[in-house]
N, C-alpha and C. Protein backbone atom coordinates (compact mmCIF):
# COMPACT_ATOMS: atom_id res chain seq x y z
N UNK A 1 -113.78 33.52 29.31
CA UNK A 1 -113.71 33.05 27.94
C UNK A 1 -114.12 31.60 27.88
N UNK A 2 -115.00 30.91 26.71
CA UNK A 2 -115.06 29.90 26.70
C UNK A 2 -115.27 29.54 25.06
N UNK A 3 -114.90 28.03 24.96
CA UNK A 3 -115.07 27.67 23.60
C UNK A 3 -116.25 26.50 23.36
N UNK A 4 -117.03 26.52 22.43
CA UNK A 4 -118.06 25.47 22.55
C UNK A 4 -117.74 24.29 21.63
N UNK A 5 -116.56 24.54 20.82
CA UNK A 5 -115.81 23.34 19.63
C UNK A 5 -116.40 22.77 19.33
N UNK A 6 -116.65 21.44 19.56
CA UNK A 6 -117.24 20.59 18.61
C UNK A 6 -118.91 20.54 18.40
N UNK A 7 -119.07 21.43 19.39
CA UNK A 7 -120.68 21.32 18.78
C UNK A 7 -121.28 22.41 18.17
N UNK A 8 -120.18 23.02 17.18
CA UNK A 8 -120.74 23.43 16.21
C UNK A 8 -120.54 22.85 15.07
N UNK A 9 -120.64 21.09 15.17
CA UNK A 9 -120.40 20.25 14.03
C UNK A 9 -122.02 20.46 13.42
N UNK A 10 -122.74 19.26 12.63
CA UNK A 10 -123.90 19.49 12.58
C UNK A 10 -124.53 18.76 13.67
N UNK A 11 -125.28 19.25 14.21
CA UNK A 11 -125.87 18.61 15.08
C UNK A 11 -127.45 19.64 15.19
N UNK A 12 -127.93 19.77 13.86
CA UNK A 12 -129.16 20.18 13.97
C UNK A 12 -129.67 21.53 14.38
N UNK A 13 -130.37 22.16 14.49
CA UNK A 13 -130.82 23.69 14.93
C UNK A 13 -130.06 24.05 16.04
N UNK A 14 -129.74 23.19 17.01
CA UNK A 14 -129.29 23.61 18.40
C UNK A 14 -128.08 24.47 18.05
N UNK A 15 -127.19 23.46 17.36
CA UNK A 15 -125.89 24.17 16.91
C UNK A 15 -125.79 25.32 16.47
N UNK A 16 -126.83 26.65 15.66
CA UNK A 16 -126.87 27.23 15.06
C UNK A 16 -126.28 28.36 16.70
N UNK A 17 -126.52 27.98 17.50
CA UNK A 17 -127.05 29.04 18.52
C UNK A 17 -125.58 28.85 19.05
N UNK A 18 -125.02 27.16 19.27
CA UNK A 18 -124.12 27.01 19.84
C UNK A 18 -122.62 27.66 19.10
N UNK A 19 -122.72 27.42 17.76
CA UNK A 19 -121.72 28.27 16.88
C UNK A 19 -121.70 29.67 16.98
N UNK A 20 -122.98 30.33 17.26
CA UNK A 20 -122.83 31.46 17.57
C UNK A 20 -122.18 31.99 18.80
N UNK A 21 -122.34 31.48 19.66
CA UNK A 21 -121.69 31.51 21.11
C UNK A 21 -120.06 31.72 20.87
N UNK A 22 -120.07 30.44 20.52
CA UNK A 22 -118.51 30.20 20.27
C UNK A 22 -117.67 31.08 19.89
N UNK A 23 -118.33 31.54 18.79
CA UNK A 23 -117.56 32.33 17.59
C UNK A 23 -117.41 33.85 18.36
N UNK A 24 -118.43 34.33 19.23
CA UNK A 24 -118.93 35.17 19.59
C UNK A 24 -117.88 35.63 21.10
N UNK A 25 -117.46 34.49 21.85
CA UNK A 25 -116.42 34.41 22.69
C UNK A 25 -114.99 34.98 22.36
N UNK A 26 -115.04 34.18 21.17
CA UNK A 26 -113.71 34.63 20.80
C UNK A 26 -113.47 36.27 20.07
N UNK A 27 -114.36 36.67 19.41
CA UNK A 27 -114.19 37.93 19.34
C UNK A 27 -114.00 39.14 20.25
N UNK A 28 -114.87 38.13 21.11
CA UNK A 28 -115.20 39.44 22.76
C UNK A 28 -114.06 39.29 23.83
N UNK A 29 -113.31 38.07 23.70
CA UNK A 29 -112.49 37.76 24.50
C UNK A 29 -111.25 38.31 24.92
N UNK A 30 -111.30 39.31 24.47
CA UNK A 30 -110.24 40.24 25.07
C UNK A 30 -110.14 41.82 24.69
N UNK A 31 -109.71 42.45 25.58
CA UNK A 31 -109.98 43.88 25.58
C UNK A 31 -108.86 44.41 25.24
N UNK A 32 -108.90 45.04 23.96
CA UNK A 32 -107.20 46.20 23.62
C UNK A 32 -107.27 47.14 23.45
N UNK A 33 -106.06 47.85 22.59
CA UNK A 33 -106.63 49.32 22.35
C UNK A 33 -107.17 49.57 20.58
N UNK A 34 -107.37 50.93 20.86
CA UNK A 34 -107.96 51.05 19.78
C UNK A 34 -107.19 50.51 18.30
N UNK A 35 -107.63 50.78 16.85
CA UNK A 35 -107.10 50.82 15.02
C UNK A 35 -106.05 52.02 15.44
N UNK A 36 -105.13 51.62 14.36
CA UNK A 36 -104.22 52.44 14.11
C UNK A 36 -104.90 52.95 12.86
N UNK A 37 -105.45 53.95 12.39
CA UNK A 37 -105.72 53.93 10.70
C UNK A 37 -104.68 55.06 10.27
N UNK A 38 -105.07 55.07 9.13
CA UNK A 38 -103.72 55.73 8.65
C UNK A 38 -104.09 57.33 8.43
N UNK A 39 -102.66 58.44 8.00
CA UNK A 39 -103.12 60.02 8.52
C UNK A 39 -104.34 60.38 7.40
N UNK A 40 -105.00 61.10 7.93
CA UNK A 40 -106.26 61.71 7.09
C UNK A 40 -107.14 60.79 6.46
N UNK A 41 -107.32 59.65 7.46
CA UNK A 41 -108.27 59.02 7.38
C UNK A 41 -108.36 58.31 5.89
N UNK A 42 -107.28 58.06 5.68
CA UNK A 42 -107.53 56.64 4.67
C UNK A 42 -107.08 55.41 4.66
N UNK A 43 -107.09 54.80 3.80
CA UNK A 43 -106.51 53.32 4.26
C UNK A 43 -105.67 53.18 5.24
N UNK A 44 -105.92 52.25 5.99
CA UNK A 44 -105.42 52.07 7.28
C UNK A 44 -103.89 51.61 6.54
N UNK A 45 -102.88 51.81 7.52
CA UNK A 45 -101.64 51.53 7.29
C UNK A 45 -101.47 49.78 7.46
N UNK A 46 -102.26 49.02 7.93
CA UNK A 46 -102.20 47.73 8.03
C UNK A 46 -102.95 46.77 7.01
N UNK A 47 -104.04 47.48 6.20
CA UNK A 47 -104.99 47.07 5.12
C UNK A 47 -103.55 46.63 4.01
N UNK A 48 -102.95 46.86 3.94
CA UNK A 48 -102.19 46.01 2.92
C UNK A 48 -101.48 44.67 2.80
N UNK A 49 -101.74 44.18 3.97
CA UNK A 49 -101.39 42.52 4.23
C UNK A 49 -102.66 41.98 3.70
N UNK A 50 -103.47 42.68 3.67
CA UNK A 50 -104.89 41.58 3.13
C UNK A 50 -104.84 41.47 2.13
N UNK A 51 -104.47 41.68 1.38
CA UNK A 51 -104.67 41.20 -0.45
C UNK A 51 -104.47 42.77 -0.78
N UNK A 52 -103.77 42.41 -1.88
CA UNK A 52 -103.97 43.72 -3.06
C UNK A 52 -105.88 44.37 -3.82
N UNK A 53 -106.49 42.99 -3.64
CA UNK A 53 -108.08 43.36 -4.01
C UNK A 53 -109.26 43.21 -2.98
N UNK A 54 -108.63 43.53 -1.73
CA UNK A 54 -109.53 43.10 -0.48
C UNK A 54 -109.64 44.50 -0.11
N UNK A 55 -111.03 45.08 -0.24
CA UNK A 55 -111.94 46.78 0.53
C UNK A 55 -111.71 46.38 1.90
N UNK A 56 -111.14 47.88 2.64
CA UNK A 56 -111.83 47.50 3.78
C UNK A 56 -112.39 49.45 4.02
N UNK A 57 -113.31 48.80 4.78
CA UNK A 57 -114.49 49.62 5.21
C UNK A 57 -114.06 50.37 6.27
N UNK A 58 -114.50 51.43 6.74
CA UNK A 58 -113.81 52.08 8.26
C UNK A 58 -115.13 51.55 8.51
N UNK A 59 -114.78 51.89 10.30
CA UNK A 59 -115.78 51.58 11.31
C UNK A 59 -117.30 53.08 10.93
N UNK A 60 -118.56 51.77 10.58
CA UNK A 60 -119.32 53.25 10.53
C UNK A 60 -120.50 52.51 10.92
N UNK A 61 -121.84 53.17 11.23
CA UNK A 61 -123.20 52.77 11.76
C UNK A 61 -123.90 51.61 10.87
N UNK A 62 -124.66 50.17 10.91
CA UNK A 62 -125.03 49.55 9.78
C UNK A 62 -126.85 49.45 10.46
N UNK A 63 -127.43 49.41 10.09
CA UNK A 63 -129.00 48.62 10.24
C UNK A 63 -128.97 47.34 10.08
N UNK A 64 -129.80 46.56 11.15
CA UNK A 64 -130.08 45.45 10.85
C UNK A 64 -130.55 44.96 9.35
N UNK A 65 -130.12 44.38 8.30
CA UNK A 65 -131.11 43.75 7.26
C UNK A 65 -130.79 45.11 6.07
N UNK A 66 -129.80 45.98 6.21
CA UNK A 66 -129.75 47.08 5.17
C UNK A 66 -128.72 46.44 4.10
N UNK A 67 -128.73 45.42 3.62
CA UNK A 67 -127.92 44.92 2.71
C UNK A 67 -126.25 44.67 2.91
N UNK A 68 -126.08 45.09 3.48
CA UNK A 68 -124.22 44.78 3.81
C UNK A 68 -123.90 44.18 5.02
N UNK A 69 -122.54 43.08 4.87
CA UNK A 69 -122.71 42.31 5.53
C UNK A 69 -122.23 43.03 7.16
N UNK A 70 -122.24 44.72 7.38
CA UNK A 70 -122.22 44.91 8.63
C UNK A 70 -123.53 44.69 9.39
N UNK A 71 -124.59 44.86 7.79
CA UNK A 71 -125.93 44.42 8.43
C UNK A 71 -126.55 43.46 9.06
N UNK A 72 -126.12 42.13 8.61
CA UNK A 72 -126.20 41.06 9.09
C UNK A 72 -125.50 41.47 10.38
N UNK A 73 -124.27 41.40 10.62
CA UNK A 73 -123.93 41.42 11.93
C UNK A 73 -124.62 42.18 13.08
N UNK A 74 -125.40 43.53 12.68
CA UNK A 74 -126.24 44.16 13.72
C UNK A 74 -127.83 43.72 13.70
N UNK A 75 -127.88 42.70 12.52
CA UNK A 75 -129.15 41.51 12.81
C UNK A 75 -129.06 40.65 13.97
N UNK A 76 -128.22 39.83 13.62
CA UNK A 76 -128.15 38.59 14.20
C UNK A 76 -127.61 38.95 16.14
N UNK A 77 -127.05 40.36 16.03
CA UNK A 77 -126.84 40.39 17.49
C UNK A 77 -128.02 41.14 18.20
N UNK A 78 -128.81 41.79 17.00
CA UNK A 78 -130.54 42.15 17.79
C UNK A 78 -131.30 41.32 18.24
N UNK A 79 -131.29 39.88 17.20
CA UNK A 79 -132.13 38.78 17.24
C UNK A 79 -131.64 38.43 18.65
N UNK A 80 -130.14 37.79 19.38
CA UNK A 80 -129.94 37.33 20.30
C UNK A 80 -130.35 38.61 21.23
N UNK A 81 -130.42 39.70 21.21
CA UNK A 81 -130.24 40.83 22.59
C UNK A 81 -131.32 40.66 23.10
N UNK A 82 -132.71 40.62 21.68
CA UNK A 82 -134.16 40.78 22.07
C UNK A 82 -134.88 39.72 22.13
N UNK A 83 -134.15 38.43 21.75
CA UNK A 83 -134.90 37.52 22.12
C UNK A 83 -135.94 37.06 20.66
N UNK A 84 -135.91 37.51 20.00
CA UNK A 84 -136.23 37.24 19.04
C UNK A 84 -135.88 36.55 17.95
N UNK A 85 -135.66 35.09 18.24
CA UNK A 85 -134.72 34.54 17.48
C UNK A 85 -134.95 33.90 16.36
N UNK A 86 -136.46 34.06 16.12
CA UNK A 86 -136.90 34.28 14.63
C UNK A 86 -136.18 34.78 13.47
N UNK A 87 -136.09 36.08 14.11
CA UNK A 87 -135.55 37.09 13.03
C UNK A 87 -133.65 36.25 12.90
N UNK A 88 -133.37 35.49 13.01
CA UNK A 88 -131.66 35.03 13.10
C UNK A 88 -132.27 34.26 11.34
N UNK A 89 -133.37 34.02 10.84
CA UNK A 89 -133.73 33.02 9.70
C UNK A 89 -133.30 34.34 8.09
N UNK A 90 -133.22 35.91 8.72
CA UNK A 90 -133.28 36.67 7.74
C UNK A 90 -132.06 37.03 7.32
N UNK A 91 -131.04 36.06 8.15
CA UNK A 91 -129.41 36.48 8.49
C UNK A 91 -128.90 35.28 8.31
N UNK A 92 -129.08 34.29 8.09
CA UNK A 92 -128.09 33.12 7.90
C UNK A 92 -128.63 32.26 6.38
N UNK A 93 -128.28 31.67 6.10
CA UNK A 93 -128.35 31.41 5.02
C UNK A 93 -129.17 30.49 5.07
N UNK A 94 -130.44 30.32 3.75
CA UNK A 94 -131.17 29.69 4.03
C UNK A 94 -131.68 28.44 4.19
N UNK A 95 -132.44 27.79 5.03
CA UNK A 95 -132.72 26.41 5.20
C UNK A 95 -133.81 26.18 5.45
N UNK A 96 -134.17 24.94 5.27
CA UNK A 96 -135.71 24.54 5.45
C UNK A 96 -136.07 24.49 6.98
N UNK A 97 -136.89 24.43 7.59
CA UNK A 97 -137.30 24.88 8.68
C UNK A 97 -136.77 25.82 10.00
N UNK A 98 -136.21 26.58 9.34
CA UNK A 98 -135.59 27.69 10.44
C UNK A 98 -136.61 28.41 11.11
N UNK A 99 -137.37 28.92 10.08
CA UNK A 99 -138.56 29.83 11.17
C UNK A 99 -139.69 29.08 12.04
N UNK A 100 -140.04 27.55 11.33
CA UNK A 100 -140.73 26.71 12.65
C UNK A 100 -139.60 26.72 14.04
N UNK A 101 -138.25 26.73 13.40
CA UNK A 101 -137.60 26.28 14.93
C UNK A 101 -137.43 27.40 15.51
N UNK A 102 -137.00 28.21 15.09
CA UNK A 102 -136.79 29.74 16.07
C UNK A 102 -137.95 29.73 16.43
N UNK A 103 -139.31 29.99 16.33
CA UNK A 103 -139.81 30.08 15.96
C UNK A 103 -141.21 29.95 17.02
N UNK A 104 -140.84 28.63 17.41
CA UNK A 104 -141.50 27.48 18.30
C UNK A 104 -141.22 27.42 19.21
N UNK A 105 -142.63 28.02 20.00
CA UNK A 105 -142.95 28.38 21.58
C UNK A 105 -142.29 27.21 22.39
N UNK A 106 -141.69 26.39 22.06
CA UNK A 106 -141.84 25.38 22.84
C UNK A 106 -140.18 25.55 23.05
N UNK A 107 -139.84 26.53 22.48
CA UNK A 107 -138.42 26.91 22.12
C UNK A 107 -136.95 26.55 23.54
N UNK A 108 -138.01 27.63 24.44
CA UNK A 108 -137.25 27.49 25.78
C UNK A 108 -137.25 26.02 26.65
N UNK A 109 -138.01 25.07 25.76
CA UNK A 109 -138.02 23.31 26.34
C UNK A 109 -136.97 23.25 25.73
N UNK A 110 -136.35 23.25 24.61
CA UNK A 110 -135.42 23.00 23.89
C UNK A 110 -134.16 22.97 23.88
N UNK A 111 -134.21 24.47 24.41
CA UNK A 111 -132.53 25.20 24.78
C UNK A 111 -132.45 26.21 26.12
N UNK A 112 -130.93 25.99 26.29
CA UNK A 112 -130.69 26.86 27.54
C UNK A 112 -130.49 28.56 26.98
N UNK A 113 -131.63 29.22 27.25
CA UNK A 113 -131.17 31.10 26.77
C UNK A 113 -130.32 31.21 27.37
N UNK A 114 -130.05 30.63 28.56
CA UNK A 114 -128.69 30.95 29.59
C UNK A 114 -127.13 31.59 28.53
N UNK A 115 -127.31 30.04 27.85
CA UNK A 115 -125.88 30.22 26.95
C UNK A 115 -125.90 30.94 25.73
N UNK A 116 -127.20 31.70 25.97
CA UNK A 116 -127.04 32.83 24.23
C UNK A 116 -126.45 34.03 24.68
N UNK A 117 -125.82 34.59 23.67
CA UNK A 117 -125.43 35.97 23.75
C UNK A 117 -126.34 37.55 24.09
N UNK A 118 -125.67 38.28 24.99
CA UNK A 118 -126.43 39.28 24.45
C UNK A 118 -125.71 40.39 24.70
N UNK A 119 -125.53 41.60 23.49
CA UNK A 119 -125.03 42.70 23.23
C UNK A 119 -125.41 43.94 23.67
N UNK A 120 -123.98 45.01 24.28
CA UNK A 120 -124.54 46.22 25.02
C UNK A 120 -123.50 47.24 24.01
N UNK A 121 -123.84 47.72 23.60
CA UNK A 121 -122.95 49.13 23.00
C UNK A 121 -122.37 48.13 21.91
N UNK A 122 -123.33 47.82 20.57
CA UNK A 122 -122.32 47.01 20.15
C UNK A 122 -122.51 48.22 18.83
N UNK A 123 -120.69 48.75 18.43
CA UNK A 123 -120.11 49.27 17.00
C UNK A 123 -120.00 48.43 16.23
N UNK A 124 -120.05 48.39 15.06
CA UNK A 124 -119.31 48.28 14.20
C UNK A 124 -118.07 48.24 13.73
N UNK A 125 -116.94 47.85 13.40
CA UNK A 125 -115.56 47.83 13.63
C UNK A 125 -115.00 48.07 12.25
N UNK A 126 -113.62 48.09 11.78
CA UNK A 126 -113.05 47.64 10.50
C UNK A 126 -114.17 46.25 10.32
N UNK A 127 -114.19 46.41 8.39
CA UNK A 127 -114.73 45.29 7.27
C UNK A 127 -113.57 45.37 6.68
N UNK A 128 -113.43 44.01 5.93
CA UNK A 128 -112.39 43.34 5.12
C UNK A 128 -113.31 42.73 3.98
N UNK A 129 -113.56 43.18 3.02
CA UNK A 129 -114.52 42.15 1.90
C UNK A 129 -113.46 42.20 0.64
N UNK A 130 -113.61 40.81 0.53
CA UNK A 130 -112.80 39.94 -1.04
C UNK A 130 -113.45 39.13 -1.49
N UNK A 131 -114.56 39.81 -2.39
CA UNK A 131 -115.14 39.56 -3.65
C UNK A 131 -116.57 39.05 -2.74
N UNK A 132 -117.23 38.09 -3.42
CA UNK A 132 -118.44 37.29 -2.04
C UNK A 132 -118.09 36.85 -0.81
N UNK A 133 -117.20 37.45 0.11
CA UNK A 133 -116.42 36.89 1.54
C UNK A 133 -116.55 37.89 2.29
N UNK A 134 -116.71 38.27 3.58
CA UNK A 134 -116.47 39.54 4.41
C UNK A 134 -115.91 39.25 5.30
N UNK A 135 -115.29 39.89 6.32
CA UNK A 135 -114.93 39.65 8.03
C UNK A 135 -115.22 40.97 8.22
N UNK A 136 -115.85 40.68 9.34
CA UNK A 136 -116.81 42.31 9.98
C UNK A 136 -115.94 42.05 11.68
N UNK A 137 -115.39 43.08 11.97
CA UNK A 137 -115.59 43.25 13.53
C UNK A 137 -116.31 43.76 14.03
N UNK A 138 -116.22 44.56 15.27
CA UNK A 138 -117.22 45.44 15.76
C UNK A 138 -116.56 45.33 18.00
N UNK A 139 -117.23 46.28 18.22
CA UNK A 139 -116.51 46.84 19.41
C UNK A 139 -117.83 46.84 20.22
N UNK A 140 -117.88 46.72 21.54
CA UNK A 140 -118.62 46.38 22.46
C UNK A 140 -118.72 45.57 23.37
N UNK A 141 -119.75 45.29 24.11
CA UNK A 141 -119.95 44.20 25.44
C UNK A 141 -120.65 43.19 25.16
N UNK A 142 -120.48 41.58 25.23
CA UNK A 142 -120.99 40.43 25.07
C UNK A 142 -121.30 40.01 26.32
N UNK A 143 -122.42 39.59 26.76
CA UNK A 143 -122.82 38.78 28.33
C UNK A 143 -123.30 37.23 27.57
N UNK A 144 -122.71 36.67 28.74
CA UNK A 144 -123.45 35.09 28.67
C UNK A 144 -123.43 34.78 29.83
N UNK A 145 -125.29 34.35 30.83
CA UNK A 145 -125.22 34.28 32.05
C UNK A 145 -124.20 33.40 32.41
N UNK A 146 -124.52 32.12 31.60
CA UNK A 146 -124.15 30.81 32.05
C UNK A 146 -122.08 30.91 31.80
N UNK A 147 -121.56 31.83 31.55
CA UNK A 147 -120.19 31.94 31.52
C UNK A 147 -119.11 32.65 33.08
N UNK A 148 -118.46 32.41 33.10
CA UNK A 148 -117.63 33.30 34.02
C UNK A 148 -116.17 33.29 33.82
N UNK A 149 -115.99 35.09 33.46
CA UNK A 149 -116.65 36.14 33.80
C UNK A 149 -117.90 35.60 32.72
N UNK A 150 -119.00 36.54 33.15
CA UNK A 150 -120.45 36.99 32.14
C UNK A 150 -120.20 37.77 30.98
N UNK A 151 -118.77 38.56 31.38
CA UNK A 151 -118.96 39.76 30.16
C UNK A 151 -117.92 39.64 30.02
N UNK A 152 -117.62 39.99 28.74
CA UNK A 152 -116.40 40.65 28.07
C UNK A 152 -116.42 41.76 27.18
N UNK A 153 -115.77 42.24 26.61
CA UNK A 153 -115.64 43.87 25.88
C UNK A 153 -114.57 44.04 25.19
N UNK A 154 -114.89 43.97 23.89
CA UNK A 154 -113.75 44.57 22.64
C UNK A 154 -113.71 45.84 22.67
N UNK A 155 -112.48 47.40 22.79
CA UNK A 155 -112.36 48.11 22.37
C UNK A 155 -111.72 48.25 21.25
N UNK A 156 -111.16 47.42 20.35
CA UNK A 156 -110.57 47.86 19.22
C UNK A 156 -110.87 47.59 17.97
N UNK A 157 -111.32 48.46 17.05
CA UNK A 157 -112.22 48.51 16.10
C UNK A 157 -111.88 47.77 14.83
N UNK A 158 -110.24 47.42 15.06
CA UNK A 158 -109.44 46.70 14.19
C UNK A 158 -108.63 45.52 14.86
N UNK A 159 -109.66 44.61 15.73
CA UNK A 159 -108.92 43.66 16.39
C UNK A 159 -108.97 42.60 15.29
N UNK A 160 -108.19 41.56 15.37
CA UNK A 160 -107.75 41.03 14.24
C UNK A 160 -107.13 41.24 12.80
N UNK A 161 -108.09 42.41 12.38
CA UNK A 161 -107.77 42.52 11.10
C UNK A 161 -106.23 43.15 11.00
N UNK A 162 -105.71 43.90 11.94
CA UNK A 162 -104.40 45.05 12.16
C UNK A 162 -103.17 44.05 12.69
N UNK A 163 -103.53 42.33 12.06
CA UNK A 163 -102.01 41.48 13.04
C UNK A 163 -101.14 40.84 11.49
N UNK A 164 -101.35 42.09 10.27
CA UNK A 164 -100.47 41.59 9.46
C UNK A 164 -100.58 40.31 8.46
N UNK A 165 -101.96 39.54 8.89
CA UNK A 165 -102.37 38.37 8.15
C UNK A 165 -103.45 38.72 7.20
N UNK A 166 -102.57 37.88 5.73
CA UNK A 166 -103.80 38.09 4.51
C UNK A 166 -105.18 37.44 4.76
N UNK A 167 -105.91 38.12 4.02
CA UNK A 167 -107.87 37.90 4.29
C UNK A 167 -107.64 36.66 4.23
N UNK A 168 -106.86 35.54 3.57
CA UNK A 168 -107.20 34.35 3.70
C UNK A 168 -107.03 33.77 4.98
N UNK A 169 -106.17 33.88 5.73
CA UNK A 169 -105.58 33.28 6.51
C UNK A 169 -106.59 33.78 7.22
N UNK A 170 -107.07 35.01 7.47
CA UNK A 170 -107.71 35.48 8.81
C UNK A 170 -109.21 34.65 8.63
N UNK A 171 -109.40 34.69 7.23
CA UNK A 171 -110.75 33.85 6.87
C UNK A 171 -110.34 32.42 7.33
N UNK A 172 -109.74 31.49 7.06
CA UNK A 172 -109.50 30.05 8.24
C UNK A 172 -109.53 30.67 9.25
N UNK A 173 -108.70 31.14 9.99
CA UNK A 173 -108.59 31.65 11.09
C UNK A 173 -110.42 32.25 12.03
N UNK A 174 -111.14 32.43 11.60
CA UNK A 174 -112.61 32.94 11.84
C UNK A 174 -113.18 31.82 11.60
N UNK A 175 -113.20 30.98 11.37
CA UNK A 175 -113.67 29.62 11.11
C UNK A 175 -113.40 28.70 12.23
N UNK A 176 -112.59 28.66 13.37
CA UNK A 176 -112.14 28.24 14.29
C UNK A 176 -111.99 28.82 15.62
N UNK A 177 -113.07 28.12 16.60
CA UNK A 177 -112.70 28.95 18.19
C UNK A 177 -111.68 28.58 18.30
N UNK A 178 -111.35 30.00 19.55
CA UNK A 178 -110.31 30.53 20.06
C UNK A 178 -110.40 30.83 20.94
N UNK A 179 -109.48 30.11 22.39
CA UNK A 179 -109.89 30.68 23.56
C UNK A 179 -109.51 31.87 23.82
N UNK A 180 -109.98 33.20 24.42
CA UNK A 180 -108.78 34.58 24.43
C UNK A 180 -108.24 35.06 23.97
N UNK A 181 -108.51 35.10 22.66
CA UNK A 181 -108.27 35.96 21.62
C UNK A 181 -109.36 36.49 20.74
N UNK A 182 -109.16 37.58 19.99
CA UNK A 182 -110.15 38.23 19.16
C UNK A 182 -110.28 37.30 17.79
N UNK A 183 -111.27 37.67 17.14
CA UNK A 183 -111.69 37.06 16.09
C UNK A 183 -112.81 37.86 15.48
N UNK A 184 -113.06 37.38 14.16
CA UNK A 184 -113.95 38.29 13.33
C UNK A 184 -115.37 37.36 12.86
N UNK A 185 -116.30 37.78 12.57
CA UNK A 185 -117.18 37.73 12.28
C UNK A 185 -117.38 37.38 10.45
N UNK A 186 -117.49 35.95 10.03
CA UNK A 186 -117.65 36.51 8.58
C UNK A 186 -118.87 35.84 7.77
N UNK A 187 -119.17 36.73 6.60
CA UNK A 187 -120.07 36.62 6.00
C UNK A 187 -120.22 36.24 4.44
N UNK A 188 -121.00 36.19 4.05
CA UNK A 188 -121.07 35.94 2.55
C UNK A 188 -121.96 36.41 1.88
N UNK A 189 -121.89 36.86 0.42
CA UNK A 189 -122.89 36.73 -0.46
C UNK A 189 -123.12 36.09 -1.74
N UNK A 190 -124.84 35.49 -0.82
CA UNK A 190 -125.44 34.41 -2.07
C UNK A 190 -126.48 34.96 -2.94
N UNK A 191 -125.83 34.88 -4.39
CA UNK A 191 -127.35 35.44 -5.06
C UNK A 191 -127.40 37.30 -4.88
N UNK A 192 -126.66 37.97 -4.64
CA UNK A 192 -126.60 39.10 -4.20
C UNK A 192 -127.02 39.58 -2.89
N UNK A 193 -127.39 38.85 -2.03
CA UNK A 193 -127.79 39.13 -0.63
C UNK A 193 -126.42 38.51 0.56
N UNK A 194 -126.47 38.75 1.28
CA UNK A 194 -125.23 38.88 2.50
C UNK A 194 -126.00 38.24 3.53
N UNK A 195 -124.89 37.18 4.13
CA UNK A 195 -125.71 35.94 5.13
C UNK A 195 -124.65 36.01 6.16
N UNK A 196 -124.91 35.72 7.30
CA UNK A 196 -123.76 34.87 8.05
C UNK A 196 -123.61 33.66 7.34
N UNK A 197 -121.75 33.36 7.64
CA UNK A 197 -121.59 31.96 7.28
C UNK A 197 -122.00 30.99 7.94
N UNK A 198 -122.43 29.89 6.85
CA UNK A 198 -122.87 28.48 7.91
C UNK A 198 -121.90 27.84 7.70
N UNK A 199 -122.09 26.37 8.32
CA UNK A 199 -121.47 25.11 7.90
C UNK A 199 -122.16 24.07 7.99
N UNK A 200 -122.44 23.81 7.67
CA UNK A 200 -123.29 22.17 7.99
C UNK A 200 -124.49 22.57 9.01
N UNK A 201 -125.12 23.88 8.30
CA UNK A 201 -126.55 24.34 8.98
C UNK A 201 -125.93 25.22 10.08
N UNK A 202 -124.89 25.17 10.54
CA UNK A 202 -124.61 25.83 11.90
C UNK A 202 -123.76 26.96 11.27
N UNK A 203 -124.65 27.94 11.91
CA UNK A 203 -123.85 29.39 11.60
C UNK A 203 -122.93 29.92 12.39
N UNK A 204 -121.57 30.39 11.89
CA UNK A 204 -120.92 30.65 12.25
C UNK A 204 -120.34 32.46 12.44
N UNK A 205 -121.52 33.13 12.75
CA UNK A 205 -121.28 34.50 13.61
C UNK A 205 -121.54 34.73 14.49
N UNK A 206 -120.07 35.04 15.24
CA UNK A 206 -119.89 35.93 16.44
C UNK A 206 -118.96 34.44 17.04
């Protein structure tokens, strides 16, 4: 497990990659068991600490770029798997020169790929959305060469969301690494389209 903290302040394009890391640790950072959901498959018995007006979604298949913010999340972890980190400009919210910098061969002078993520069997997990806000989990294997261990692996499809805390709290709470513990993924929508969250240019999924 590791945390990258403060440099996902702004500190320019680099950060975008480094927030992702971060965020991305802490979700993967520990292995449990599976959602409790509730009998015959409806609302989970724990969905009621989140707000009285907060959806949540069961765990189901999303496409990269298919409009919902599970989509974004199976964007932005294609962009890191394949190396294509162009495509991370169609998933975060927008800014002026994102696609020169992804973009730009000169890319690997720039940054260590060492410390990017990359995803093996990655699900989809419980969604939590309240109103333009999401927290997406999702279940699978995260590698980062430059870490040790390299890998880690979420099995539980409702990590975080199933510990009794309202969407708000879990929303601060996703906003902040965490060493060894799970965490969620969250998103937004601007204008009717669904982004990872930034902050000060630096995006904050995974």
């Amino acid at each position: 497990m590791f945390s990258l903290g403060t440099r996902c302040g702004r500190k320019g394009p680099v950060a975008l990659a480094a927030c992702a890391l971060a965020a991305l640790a802490a979700l993967t950072g520990c292995t449990s068991g599976g959602g409790q959901p509730s009998p015959a498959g409806g609302r989970p018995s724990w969905a009621g600490a989140l707000g009285p007006n907060v959806r949540v979604d069961p765990p189901r298949s999303a496409s990269a770029g298919d409009g919902s913010p599970q989509g974004v999340v199976v964007g932005v972890a294609a962009a890191f798997t394949t190396g294509h980190f162009v495509n991370l400009c169609k998933y975060q919210e927008p800014w002026a020169g994102c696609a020169s910098w992804w973009g730009s061969p000169n890319l690997r002078s720039k940054v260590d790929l060492a410390d990017y993520p990359t995803f093996t069997n990655l699900k989809i997990g419980y969604t939590a959305i309240d109103g333009d806000r999401a927290l997406v989990g999702f279940t699978g294997t995260v590698c980062v060469l430059k870490d040790y261990p390299s890998c880690f692996t979420n099995d539980n499809p409702a990590a975080v969301l199933d510990t009794g805390k309202s969407f708000s709290a879990l929303w601060s709470q996703s906003l902040t690494s965490q060493a060894n513990v799970a965490s969620l993924s969250p998103a937004v929508k601007i204008n009717g389209n669904w982004y990872a969250y930034t902050v000060n240019d630096s995006i904050v999924m995974f």
